[in-house]
N, C-alpha and C. Protein backbone atom coordinates (compact mmCIF):
# COMPACT_ATOMS: atom_id res chain seq x y z
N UNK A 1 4.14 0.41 -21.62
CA UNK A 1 5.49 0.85 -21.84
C UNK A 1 5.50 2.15 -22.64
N UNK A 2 4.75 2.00 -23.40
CA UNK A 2 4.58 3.56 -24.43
C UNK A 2 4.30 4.76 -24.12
N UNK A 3 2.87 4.69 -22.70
CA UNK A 3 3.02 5.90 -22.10
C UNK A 3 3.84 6.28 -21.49
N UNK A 4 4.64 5.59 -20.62
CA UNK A 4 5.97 5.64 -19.87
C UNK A 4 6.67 6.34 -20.28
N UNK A 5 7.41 5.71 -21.87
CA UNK A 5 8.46 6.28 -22.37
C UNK A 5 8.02 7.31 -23.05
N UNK A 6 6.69 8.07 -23.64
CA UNK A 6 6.26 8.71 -24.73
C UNK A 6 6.18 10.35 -23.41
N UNK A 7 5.75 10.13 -22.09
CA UNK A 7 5.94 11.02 -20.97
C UNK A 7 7.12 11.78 -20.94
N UNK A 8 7.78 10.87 -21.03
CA UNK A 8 9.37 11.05 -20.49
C UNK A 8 9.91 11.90 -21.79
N UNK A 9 9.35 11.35 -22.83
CA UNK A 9 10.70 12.08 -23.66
C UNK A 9 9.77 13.36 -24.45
N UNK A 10 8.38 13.50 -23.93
CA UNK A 10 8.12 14.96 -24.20
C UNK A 10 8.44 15.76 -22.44
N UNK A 11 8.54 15.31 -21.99
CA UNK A 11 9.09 15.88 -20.55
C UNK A 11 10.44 16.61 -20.85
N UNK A 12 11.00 15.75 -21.99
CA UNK A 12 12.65 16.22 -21.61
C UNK A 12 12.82 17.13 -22.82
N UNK A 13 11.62 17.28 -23.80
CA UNK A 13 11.99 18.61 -24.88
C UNK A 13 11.26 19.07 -24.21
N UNK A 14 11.10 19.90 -22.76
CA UNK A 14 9.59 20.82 -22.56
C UNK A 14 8.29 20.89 -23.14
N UNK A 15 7.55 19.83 -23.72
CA UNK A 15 6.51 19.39 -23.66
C UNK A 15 5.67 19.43 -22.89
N UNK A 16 4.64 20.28 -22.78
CA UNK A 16 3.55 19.65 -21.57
C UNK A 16 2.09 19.24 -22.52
N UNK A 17 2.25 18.08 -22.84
CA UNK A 17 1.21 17.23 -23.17
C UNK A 17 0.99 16.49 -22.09
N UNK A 18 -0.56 16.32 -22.09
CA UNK A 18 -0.84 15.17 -21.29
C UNK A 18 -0.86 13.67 -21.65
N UNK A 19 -0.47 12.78 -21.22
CA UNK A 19 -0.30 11.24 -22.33
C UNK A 19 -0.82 10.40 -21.19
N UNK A 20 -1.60 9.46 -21.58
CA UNK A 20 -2.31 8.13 -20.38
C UNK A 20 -2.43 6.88 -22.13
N UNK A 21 -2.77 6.19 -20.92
CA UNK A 21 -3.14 4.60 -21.83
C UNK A 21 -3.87 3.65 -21.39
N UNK A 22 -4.63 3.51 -22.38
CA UNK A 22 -5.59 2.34 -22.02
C UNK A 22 -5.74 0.94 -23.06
N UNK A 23 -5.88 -0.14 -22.57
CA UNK A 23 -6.28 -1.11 -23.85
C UNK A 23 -7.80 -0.72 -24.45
N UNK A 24 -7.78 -1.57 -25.55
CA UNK A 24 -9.36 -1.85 -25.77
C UNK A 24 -10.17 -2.94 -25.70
N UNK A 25 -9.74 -3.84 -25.02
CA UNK A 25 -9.94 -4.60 -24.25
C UNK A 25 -10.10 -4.61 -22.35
N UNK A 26 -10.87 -4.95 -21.40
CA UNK A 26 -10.61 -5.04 -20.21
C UNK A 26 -9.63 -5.90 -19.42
N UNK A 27 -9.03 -6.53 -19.88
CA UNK A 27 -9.02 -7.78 -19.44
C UNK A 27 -8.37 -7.55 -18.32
N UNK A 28 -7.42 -6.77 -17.96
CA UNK A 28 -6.35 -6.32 -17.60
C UNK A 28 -6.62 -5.04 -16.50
N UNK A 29 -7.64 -4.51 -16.25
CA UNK A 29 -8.15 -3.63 -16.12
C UNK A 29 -7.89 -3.41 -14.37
N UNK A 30 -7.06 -2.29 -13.85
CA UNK A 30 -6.84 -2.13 -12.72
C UNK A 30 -5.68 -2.48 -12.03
N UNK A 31 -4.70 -3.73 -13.29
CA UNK A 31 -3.53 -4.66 -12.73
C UNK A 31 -2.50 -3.61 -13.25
N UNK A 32 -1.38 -3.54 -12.26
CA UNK A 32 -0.35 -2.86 -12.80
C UNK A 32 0.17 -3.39 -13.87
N UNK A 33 1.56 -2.94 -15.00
CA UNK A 33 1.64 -3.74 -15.98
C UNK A 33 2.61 -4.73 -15.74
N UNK A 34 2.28 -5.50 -16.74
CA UNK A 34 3.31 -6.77 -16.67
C UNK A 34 4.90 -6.70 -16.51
N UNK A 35 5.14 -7.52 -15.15
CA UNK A 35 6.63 -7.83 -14.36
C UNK A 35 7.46 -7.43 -15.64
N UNK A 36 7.53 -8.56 -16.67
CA UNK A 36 8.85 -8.56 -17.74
C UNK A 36 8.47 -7.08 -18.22
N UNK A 37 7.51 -6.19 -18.41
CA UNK A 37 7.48 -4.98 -19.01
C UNK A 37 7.92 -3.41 -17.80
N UNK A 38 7.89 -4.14 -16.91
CA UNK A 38 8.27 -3.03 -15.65
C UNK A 38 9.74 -3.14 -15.15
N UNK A 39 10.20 -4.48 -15.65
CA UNK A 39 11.91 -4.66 -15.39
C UNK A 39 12.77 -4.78 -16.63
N UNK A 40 12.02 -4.68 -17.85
CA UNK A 40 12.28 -4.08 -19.07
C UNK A 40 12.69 -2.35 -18.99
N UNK A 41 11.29 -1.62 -18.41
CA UNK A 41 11.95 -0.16 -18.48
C UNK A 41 12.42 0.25 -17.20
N UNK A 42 12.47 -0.62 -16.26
CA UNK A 42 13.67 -0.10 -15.30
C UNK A 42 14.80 -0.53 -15.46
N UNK A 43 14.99 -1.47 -16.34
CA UNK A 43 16.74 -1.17 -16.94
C UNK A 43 16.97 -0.72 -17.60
N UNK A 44 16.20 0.34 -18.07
CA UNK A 44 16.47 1.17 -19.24
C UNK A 44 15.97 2.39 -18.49
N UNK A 45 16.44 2.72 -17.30
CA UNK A 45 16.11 3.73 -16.63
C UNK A 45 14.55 4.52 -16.82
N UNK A 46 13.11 4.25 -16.75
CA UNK A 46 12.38 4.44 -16.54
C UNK A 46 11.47 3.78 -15.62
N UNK A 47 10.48 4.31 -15.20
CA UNK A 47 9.83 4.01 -13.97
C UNK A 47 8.28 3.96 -14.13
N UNK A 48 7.73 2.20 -14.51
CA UNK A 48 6.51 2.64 -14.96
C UNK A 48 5.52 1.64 -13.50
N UNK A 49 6.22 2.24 -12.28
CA UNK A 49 5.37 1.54 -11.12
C UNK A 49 4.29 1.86 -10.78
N UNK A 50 4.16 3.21 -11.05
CA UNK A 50 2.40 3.79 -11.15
C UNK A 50 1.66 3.36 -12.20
N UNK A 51 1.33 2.91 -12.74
CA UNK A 51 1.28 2.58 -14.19
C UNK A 51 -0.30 1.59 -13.85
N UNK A 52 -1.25 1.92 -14.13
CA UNK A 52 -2.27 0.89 -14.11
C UNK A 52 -3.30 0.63 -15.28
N UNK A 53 -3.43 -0.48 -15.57
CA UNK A 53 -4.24 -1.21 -16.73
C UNK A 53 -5.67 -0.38 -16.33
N UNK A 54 -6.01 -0.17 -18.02
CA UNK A 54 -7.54 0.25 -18.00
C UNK A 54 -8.10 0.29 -19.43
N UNK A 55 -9.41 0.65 -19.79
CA UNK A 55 -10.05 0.35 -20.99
C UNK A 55 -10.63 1.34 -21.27
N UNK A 56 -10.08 1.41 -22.84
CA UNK A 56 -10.56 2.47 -23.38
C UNK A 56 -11.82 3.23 -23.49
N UNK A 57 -12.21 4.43 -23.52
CA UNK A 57 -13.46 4.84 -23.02
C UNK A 57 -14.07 6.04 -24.46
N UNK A 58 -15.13 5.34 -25.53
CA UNK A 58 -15.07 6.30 -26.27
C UNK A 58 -15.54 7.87 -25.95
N UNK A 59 -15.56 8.07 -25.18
CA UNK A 59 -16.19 9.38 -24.20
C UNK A 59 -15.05 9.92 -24.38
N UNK A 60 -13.58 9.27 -24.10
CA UNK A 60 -12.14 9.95 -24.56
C UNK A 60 -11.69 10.69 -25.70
N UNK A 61 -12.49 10.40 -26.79
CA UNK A 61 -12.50 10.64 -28.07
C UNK A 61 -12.73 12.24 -27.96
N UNK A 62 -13.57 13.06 -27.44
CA UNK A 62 -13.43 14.64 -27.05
C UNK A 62 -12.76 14.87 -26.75
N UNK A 63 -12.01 14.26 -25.45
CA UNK A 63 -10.65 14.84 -24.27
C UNK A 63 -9.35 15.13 -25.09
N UNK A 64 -9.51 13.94 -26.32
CA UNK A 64 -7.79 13.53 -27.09
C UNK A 64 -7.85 14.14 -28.23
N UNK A 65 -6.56 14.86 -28.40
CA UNK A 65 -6.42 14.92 -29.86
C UNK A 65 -5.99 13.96 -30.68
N UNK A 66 -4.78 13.38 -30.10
CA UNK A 66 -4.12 12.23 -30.76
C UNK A 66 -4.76 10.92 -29.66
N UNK A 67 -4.90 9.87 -30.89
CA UNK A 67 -5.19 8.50 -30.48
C UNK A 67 -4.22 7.53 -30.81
N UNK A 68 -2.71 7.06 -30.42
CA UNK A 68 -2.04 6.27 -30.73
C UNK A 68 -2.08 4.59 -30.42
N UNK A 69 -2.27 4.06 -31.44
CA UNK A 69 -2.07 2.28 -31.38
C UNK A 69 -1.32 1.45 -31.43
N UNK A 70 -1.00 0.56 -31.32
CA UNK A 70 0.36 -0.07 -31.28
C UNK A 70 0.45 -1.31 -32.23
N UNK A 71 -1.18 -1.53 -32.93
CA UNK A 71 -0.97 -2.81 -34.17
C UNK A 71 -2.52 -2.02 -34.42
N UNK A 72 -2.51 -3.55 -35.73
CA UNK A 72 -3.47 -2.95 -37.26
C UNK A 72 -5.19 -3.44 -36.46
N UNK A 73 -5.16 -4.65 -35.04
CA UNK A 73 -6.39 -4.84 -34.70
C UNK A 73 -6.99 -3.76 -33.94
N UNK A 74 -5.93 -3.17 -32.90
CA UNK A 74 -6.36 -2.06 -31.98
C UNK A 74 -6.71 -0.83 -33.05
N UNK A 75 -5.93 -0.74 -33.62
CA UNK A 75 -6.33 0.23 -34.76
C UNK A 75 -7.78 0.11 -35.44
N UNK A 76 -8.08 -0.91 -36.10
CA UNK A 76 -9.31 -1.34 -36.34
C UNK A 76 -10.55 -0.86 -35.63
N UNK A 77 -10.46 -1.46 -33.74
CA UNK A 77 -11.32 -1.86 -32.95
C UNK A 77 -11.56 -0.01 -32.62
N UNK A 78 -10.41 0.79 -32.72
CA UNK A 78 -10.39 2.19 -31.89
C UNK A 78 -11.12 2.90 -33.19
N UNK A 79 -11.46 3.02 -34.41
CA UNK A 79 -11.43 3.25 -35.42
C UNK A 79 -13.13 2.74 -35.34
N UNK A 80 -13.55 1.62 -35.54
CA UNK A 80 -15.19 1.58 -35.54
C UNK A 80 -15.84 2.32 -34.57
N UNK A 81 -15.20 2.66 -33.69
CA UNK A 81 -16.07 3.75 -32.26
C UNK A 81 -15.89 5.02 -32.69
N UNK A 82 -14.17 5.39 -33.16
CA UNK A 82 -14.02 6.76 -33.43
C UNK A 82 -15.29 7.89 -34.00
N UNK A 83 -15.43 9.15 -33.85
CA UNK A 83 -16.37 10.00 -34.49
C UNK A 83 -15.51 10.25 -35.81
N UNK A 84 -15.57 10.43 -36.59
CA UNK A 84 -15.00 10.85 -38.32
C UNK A 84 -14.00 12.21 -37.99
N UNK A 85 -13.44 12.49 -37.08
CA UNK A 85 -12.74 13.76 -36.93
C UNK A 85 -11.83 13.18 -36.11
N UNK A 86 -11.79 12.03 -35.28
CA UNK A 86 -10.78 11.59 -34.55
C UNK A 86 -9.81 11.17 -35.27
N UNK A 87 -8.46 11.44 -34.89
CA UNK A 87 -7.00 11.52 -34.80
C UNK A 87 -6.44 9.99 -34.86
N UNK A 88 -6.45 8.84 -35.21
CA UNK A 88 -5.86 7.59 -34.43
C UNK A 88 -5.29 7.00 -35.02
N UNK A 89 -3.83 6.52 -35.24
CA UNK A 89 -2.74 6.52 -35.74
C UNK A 89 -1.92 5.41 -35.25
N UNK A 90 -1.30 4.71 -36.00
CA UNK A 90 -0.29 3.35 -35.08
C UNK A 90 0.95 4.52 -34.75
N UNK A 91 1.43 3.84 -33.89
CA UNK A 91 2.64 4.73 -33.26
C UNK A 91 3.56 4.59 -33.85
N UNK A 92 3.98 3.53 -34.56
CA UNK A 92 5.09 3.35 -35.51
C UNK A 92 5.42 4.36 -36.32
N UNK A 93 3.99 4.38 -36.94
CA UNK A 93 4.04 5.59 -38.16
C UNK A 93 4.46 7.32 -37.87
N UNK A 94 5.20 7.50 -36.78
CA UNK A 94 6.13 8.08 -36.29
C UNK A 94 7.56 8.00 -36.18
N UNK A 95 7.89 6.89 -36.54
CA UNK A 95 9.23 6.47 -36.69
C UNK A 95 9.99 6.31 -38.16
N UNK A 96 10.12 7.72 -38.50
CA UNK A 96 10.63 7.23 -39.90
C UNK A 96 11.58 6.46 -40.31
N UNK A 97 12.08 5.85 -39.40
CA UNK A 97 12.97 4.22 -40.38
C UNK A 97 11.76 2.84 -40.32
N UNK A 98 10.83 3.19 -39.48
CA UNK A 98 10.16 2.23 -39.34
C UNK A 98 9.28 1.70 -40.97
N UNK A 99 8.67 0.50 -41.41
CA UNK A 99 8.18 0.10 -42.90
C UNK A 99 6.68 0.67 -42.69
N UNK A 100 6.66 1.45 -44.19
CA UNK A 100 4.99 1.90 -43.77
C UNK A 100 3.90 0.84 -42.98
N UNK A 101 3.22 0.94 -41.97
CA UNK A 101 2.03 -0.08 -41.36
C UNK A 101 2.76 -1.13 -40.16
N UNK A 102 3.80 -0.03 -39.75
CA UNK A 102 4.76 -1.27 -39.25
C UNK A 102 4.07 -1.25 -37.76
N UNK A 103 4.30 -2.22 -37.18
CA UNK A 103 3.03 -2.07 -35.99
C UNK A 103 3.97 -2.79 -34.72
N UNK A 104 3.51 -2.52 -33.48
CA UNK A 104 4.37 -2.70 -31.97
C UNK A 104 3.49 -3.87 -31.75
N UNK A 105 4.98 -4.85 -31.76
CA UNK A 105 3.86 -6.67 -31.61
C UNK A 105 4.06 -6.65 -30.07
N UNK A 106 3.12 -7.39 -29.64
CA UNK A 106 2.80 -7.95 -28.14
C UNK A 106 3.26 -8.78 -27.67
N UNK A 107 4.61 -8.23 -26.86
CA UNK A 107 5.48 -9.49 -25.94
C UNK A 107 4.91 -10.41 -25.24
N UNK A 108 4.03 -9.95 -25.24
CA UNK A 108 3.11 -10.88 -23.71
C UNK A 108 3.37 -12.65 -23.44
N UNK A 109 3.21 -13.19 -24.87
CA UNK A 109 3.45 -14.34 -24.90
C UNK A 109 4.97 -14.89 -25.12
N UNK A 110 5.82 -13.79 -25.40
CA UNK A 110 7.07 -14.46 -25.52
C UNK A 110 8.21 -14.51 -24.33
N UNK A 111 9.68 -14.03 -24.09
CA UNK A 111 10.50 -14.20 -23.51
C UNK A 111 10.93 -12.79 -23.47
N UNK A 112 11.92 -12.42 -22.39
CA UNK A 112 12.52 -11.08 -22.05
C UNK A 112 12.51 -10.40 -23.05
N UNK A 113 13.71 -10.85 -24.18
CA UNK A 113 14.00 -10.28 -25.33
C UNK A 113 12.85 -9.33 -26.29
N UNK A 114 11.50 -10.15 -25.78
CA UNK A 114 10.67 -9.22 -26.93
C UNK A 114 10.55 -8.10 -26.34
N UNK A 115 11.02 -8.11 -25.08
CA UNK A 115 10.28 -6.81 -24.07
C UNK A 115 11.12 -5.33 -24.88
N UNK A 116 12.63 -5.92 -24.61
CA UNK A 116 13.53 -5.08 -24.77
C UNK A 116 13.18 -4.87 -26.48
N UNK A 117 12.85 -5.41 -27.51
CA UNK A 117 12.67 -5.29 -28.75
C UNK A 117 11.70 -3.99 -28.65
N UNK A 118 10.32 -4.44 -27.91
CA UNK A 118 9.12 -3.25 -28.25
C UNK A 118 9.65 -2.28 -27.63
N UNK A 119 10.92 -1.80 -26.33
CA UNK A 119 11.20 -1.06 -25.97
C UNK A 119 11.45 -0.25 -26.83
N UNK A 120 12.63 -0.54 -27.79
CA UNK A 120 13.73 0.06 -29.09
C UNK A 120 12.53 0.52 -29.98
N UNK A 121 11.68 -0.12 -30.20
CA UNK A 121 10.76 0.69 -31.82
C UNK A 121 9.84 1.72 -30.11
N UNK A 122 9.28 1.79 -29.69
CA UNK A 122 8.47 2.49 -28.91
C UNK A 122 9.56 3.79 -28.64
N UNK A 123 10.74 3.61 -28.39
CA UNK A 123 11.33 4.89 -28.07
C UNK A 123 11.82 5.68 -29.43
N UNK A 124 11.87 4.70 -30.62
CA UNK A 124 12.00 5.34 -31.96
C UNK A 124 11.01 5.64 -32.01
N UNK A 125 9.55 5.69 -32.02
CA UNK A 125 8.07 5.93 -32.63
C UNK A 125 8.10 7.27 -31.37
N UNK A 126 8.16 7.08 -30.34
CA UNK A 126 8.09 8.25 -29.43
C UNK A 126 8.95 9.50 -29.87
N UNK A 127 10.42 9.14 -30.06
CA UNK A 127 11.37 10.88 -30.83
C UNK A 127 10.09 11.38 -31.92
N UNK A 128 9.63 10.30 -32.89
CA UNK A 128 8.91 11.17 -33.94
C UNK A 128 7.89 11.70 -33.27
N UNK A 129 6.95 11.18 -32.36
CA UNK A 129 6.12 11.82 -31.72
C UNK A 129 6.17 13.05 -31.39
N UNK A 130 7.23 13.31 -30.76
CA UNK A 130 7.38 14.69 -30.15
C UNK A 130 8.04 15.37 -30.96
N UNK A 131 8.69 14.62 -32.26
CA UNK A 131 9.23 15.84 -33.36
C UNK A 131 7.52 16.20 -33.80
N UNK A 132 6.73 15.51 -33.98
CA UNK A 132 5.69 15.82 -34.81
C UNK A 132 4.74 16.96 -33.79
N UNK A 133 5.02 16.47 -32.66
CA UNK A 133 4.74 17.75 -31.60
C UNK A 133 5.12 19.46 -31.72
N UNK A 134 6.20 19.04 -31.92
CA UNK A 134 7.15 20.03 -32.25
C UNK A 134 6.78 21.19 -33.07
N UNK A 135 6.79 20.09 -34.47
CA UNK A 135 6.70 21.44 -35.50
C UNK A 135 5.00 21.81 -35.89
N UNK A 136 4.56 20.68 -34.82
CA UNK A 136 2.47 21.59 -34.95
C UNK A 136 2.16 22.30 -34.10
């Protein structure tokens, strides 16, 4: 959902960053994303049908400047591979109403509602994104 929406809304300040996503985990690896998360942002007018699961690759760590996470384990797990100059950051910590360490929990196991929840902080953590784009 994050690359989706994080595309879109440097698309719409003239942004040309490049943005992709991967877990750090495989598990998932090749499956488009999850139903409740693809009819989550198509009612919220985005379109994440191209969208395919894949695993993180520390070889990426050259390609990226920024490394964004969405909780304190991925953070962790992206962080023991990182080289000491890599960039990698929870995405929250872009959202200044958000609580310092505040982290994007994983609907996966719950009901619609969480979908639409991680939607609302992901599109708040995304404006700061691209403000922070902005003024670097």
């Amino acid at each position: 959902m994050a690359e989706v929406v994080l595309r879109r809304t440097l698309a719409e300040r003239g942004l040309d960053v490049e943005v992709d996503s991967a877990g750090t985990g495989g598990w998932h690896a090749g499956e488009p994303m999850d139903e409740r998360a693809l009819a989550t942002l198509a009612d919220h007018g985005y379109d994440g049908s191209s969208h395919r699961a894949r695993q993180f690759d520390r070889a990426w760590f050259a390609e990226r400047d920024l490394i964004l996470v969405m909780d304190r384990d991925n953070l962790r797990a992206v962080r023991r591979i990182a080289p000491s100059d890599a960039d990698v950051r929870l995405l929250r910590s872009f959202d200044p109403a958000a609580p310092e360490g505040a982290e994007v929990p994983d609907p996966y196991y719950g009901g619609r509602e969480g979908f639409v929840e991680v939607l609302r902080m992901v599109e708040a953590a995304c404006e700061g994104v691209a403000k922070h784009l902005e003024d670097h």
